[in-house]
Protein backbone atom coordinates (compact mmCIF):
# COMPACT_ATOMS: atom_id res chain seq x y z
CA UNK A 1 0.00 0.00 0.00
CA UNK A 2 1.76 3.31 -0.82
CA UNK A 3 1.64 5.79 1.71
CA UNK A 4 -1.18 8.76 1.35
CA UNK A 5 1.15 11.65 1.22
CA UNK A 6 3.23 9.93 -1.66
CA UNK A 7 0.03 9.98 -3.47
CA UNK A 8 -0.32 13.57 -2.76
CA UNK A 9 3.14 14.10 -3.91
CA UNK A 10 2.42 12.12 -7.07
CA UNK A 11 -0.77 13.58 -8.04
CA UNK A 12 0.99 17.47 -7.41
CA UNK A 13 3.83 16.66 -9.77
CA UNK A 14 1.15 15.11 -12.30
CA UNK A 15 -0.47 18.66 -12.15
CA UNK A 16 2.17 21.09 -12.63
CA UNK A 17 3.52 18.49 -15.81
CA UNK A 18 0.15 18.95 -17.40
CA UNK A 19 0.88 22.70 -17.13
CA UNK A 20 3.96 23.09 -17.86
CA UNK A 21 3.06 21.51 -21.12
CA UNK A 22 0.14 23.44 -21.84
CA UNK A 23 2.01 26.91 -21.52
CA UNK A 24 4.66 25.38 -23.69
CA UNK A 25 2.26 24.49 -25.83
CA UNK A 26 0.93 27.99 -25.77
CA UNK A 27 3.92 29.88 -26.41
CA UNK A 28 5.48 27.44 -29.19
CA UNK A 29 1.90 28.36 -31.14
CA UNK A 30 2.24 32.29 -30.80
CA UNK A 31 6.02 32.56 -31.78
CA UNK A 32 5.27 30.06 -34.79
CA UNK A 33 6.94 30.79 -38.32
CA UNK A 34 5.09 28.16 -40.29
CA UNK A 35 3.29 30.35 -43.07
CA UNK A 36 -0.66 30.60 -43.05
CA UNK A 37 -1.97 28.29 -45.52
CA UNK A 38 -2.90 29.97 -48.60
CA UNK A 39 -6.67 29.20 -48.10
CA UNK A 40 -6.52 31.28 -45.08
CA UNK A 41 -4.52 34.00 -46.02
CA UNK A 42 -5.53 37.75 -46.21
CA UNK A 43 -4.66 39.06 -49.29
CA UNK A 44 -2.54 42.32 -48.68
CA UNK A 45 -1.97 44.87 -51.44
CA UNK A 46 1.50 46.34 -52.48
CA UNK A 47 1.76 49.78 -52.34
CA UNK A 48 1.68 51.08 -55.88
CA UNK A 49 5.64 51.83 -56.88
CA UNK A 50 6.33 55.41 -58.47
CA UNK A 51 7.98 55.95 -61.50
CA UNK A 52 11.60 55.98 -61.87
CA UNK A 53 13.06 59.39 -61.98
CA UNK A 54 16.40 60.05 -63.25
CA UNK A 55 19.35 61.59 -61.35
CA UNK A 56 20.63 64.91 -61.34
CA UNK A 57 18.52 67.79 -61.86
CA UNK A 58 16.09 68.78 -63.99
CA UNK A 59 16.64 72.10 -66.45
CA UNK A 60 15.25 75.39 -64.87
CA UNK A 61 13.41 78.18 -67.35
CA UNK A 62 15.01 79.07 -70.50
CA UNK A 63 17.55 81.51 -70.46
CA UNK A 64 15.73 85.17 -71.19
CA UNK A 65 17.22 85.68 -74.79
CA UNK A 66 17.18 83.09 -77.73
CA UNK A 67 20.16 82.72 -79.79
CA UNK A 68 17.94 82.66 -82.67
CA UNK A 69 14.60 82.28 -84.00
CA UNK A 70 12.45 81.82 -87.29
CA UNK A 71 9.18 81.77 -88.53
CA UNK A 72 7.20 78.45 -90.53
CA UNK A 73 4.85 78.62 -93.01
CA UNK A 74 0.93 78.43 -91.29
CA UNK A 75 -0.90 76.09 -93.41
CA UNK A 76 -4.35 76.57 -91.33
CA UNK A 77 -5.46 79.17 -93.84
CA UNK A 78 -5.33 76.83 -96.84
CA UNK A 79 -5.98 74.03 -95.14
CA UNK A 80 -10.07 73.89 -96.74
CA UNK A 81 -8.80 73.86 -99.80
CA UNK A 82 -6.35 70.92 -99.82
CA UNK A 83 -3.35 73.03 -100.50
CA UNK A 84 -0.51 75.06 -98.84
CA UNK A 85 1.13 78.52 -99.65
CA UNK A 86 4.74 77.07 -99.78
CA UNK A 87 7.39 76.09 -97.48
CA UNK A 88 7.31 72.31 -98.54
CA UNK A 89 10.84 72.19 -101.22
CA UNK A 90 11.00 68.07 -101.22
CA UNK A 91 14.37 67.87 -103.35
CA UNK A 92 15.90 70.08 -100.29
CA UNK A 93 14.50 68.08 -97.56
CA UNK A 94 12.01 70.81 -96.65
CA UNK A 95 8.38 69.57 -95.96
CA UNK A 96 5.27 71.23 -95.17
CA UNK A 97 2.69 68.64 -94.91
CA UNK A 98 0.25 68.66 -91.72
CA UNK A 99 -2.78 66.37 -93.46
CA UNK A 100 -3.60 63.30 -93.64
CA UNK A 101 -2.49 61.08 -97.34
CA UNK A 102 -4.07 60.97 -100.25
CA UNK A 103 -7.30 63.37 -99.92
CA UNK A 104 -6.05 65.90 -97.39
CA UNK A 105 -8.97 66.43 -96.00
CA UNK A 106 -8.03 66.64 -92.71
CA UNK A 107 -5.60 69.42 -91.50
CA UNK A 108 -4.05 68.37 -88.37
CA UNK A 109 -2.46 72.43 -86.11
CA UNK A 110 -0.55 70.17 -83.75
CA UNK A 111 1.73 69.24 -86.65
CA UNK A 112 2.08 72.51 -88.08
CA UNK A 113 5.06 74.59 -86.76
CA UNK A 114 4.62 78.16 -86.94
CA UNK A 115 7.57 79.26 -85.15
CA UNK A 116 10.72 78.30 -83.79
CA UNK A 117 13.41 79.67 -80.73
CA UNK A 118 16.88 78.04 -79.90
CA UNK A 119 18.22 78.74 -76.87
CA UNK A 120 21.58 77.51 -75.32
CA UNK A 121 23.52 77.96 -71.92
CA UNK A 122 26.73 76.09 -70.08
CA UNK A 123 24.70 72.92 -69.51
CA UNK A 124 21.46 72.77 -72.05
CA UNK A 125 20.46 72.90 -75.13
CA UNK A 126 17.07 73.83 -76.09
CA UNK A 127 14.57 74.42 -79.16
CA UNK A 128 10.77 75.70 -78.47
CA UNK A 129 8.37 74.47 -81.26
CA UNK A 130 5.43 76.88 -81.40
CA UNK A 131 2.32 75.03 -83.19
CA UNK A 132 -0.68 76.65 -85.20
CA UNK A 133 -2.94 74.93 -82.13
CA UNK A 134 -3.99 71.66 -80.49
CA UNK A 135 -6.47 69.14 -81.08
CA UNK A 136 -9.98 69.88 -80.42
CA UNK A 137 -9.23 68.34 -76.35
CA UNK A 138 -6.53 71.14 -75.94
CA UNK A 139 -3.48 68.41 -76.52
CA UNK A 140 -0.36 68.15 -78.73
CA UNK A 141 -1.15 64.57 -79.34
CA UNK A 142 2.22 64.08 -81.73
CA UNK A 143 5.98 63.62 -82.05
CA UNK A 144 8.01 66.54 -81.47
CA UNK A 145 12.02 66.86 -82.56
CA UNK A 146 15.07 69.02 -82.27
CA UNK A 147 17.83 67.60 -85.20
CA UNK A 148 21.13 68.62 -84.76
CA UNK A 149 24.02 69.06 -87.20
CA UNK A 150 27.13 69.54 -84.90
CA UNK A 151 29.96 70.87 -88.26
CA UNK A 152 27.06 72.52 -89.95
CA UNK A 153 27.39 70.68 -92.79
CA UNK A 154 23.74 69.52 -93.69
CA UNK A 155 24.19 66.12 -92.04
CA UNK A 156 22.53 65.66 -89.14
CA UNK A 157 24.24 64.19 -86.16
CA UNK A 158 21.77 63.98 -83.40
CA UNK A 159 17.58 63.71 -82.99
CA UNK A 160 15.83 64.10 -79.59
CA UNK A 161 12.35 63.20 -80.31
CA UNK A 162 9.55 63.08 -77.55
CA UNK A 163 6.51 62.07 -77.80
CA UNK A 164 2.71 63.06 -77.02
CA UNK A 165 4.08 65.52 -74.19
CA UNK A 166 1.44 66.82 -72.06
CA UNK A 167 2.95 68.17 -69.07
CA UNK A 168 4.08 71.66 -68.08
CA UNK A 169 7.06 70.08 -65.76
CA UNK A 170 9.71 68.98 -67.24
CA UNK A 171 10.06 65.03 -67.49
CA UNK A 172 11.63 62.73 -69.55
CA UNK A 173 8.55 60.12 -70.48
CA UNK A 174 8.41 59.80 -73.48
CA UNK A 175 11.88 61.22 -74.45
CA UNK A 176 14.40 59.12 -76.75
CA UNK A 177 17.98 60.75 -78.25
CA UNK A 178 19.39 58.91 -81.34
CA UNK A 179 22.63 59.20 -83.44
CA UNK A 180 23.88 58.46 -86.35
CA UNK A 181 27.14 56.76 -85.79
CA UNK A 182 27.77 55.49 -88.86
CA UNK A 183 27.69 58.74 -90.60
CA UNK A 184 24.64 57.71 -93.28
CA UNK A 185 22.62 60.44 -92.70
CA UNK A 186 21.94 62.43 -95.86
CA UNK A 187 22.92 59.94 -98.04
CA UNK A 188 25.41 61.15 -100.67
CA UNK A 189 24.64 64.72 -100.77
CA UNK A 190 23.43 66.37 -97.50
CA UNK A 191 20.23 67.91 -97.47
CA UNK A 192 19.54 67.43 -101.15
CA UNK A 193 17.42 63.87 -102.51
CA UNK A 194 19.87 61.87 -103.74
CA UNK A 195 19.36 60.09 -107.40
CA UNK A 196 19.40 56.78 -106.37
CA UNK A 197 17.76 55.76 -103.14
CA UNK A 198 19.36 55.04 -99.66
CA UNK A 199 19.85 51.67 -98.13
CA UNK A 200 21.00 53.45 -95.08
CA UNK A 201 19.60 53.50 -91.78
CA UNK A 202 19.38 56.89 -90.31
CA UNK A 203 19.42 57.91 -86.83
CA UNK A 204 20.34 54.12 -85.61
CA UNK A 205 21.73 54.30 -81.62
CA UNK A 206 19.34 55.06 -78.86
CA UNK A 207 21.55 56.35 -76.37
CA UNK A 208 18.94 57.91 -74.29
CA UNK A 209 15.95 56.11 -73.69
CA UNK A 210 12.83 57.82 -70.98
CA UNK A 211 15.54 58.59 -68.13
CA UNK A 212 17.68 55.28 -68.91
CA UNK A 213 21.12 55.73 -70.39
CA UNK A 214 24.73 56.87 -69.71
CA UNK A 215 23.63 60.19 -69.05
CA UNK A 216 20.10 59.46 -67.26
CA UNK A 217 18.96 63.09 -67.45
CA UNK A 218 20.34 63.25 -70.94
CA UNK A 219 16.70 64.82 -72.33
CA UNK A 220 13.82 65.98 -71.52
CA UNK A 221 10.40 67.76 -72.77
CA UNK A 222 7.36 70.08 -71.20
CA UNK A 223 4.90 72.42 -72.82
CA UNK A 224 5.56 75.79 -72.02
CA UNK A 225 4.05 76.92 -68.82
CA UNK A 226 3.01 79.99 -70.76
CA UNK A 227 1.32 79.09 -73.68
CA UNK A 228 -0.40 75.20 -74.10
CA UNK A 229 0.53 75.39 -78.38
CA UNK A 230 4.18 75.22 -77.51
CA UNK A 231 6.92 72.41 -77.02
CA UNK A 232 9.86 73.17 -75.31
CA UNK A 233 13.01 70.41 -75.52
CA UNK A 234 15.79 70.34 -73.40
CA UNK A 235 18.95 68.14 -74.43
CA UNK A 236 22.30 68.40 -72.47
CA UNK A 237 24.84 69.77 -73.84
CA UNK A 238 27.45 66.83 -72.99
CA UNK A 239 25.51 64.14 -73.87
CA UNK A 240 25.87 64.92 -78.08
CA UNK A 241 29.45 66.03 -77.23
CA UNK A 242 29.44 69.83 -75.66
CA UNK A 243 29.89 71.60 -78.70
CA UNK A 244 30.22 75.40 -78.65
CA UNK A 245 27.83 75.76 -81.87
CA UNK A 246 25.89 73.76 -84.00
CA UNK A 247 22.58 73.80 -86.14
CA UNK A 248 19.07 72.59 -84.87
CA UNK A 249 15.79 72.31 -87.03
CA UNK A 250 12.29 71.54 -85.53
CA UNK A 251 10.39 68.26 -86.72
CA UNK A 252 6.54 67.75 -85.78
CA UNK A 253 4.80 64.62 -86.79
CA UNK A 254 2.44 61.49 -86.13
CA UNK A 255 5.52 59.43 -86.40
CA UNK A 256 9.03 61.06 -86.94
CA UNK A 257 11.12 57.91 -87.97
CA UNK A 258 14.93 57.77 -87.07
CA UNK A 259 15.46 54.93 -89.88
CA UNK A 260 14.69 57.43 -92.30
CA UNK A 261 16.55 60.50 -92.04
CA UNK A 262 17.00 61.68 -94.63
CA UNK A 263 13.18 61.22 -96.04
CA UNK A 264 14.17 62.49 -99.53
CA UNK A 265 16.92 59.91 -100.02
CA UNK A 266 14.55 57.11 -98.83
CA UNK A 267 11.70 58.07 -100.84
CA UNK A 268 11.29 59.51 -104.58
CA UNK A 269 8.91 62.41 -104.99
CA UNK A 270 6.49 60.68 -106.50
CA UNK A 271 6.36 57.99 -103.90
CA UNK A 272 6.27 60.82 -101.13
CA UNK A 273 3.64 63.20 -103.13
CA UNK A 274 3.01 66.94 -102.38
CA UNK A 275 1.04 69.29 -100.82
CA UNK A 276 0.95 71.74 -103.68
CA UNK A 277 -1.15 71.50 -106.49
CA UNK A 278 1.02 74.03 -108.63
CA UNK A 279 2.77 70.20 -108.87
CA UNK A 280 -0.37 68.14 -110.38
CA UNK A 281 2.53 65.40 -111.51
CA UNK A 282 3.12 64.48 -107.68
CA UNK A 283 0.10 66.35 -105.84
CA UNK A 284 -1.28 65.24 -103.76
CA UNK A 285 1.00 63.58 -100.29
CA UNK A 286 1.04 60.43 -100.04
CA UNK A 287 3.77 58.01 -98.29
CA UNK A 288 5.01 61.29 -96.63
CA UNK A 289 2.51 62.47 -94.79
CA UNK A 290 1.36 64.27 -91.23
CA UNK A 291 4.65 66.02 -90.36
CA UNK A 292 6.33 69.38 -90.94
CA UNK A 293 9.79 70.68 -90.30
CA UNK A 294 11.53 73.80 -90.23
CA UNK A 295 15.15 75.59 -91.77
CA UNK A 296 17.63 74.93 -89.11
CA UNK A 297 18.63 77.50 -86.58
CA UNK A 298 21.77 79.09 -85.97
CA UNK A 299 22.78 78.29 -82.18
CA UNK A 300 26.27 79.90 -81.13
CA UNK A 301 27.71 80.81 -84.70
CA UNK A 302 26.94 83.52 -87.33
CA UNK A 303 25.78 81.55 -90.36
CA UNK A 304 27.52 82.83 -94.00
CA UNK A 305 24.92 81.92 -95.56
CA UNK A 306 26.12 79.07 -97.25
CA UNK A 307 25.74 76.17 -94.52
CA UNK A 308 23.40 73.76 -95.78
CA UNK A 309 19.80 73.98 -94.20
CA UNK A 310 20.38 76.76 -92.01
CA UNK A 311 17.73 79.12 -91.88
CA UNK A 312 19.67 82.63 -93.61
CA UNK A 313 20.58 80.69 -96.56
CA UNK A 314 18.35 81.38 -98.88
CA UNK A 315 15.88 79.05 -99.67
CA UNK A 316 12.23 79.79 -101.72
CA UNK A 317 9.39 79.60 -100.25
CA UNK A 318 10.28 80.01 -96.85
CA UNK A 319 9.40 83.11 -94.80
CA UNK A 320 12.79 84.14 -94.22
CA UNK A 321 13.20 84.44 -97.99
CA UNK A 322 9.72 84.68 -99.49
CA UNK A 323 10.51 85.62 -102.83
CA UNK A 324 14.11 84.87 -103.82
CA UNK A 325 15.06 83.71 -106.49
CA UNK A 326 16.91 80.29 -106.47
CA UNK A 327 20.70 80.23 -106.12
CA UNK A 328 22.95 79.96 -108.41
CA UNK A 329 23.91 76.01 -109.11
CA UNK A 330 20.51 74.55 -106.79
CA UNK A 331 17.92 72.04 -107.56
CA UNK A 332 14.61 72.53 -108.99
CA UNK A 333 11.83 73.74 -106.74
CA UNK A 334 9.94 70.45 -108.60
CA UNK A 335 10.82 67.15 -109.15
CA UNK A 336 13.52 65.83 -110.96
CA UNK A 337 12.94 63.44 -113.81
CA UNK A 338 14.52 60.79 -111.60
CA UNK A 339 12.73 61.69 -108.73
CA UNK A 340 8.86 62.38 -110.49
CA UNK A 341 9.16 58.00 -111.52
């Protein structure tokens, strides 16, 4: 017979075991790691991740003088009647052609440049693209570019090209620089179409890509905080090379292509048409159609008047030289034989 207080004892020791265990048991369950089943889980939502913005800092307001300027043709007030005043010289890569192919029937303002400024200071470059208006929403729903031709000699070296910009901040959605490294631009005569067509292709590196590149703030675009018609590009100046001068035209289009710089040694006239119908061989546009560019600006040099595409050598039809007469030794305002087909 065991004795009565060794049953006490043993039934004690039995008691405190059983609790021991069950705050174990307790504790083991609330520091627990095993995952919740999937069944049972609570779905949680990730917080929504902002876009990446590029280092360094953003260019401030344009400086208070441009280094120089020029006017475009306005093709609004001809626009009923299918036809333009001038300004569109195909065989010298100058196009005026805001309408749609074929019937141009519809006149698109947020392709047609009016105006152009080009500014420049220690660390930007910049070109402001004035347009005859916006679409009927109050937007500049198209492509927007600044060309640059670094030795002035009608070959372009550089296009920044942004797209559908709609803020009045500066940002670089949207924003893409290309080069030509392999020198094809302009084909075998600068400027001028070319006889025989180009195999080249244009404008083919994208170094700057929306913020991503070796210079991540290499570009960027805004409309003007002071007037909703106008684009303003910004481009630093080290990312095409810090020059001192150079020349910079305006493009405006529904899709301004790199491959195909120049258009007028990628396309013949006929192929490309013509807004004018003093032309009825090539009138009206067809493969080259909804876009517009301008002369190119002098930024940081006196022209001579003999650099290829910049805006004081004379060229007809444009409004910095409405009525001169052609120089000496230059193409046709009309087609070639070779370029009519």
């Amino acid at each position: 017979m065991v004795p009565k207080n060794l049953n006490r004892l043993a039934w004690m020791l039995g008691f405190l075991i059983v609790v021991i265990s069950a705050c174990q048991g307790t504790g083991s369950a609330s520091n627990s790691s095993t995952p919740t089943s999937q069944e049972n889980a609570t779905p949680t939502s990730s917080p929504t991740q902002a876009p990446t913005l590029p280092s360094g800092m953003p260019p401030g307001n344009l400086p208070a003088t441009a280094l120089d300027s020029e006017g475009d043709i306005d093709s609004s007030s001809m626009a009923t009647a299918k036809n333009i005043s001038g300004g569109d010289v195909f065989v010298q890569g100058l196009y005026e052609r805001p309408f749609n192919p074929n019937t141009m029937d519809t006149y698109f303002p947020y392709m047609d440049i009016v105006h152009i400024k080009g500014y420049k200071d220690d660390t930007w470059g910049y070109l402001e693209i004035t347009l005859a208006g916006a679409d009927k929403n109050g937007q500049l729903p198209a492509q927007y570019a600044a060309e640059l031709d670094l030795n002035k000699d009608g070959r372009g070296d550089w296009l920044i090209r942004a797209s559908n910009p709609a803020s009045t901040t500066w940002t670089t959605q949207g924003v893409q620089a290309w080069k030509d490294t392999d020198g094809d631009v302009g084909g075998v005569v600068p400027m001028l179409a070319d006889n025989t067509l180009s195999t080249g292709d244009g404008y083919e590196t994208l170094v700057f890509d929306q913020g991503k590149g070796n210079i991540p703030d290499g570009a960027w675009v805004r409309i003007s905080p002071n007037d909703p018609k106008t684009v303003q590009i910004a481009f630093k100046l080290s990312m095409v090379g810090s020059p001192s001068s150079f020349a910079m035209g305006a493009w405006a289009g529904a899709n301004i292509d790199p491959s195909m710089f120049d258009y007028n040694d990628h396309l013949t006239h006929a192929q490309a048409g013509d807004p004018n119908q003093s032309y009825p061989q090539v009138y009206p546009i067809k493969a080259l159609a909804e876009i517009d560019n301008t002369c190119r600006l002098a930024i940081g040099f006196i022209p001579k008047g003999n650099e290829p595409g910049v805006c004081k050598t004379i060229v007809p039809g444009r409004p910095n030289a409405p009525n001169a007469p052609v120089p000496t030794g230059a193409p046709p305002k009309t087609c070639p034989p070779s370029q009519c087909g």
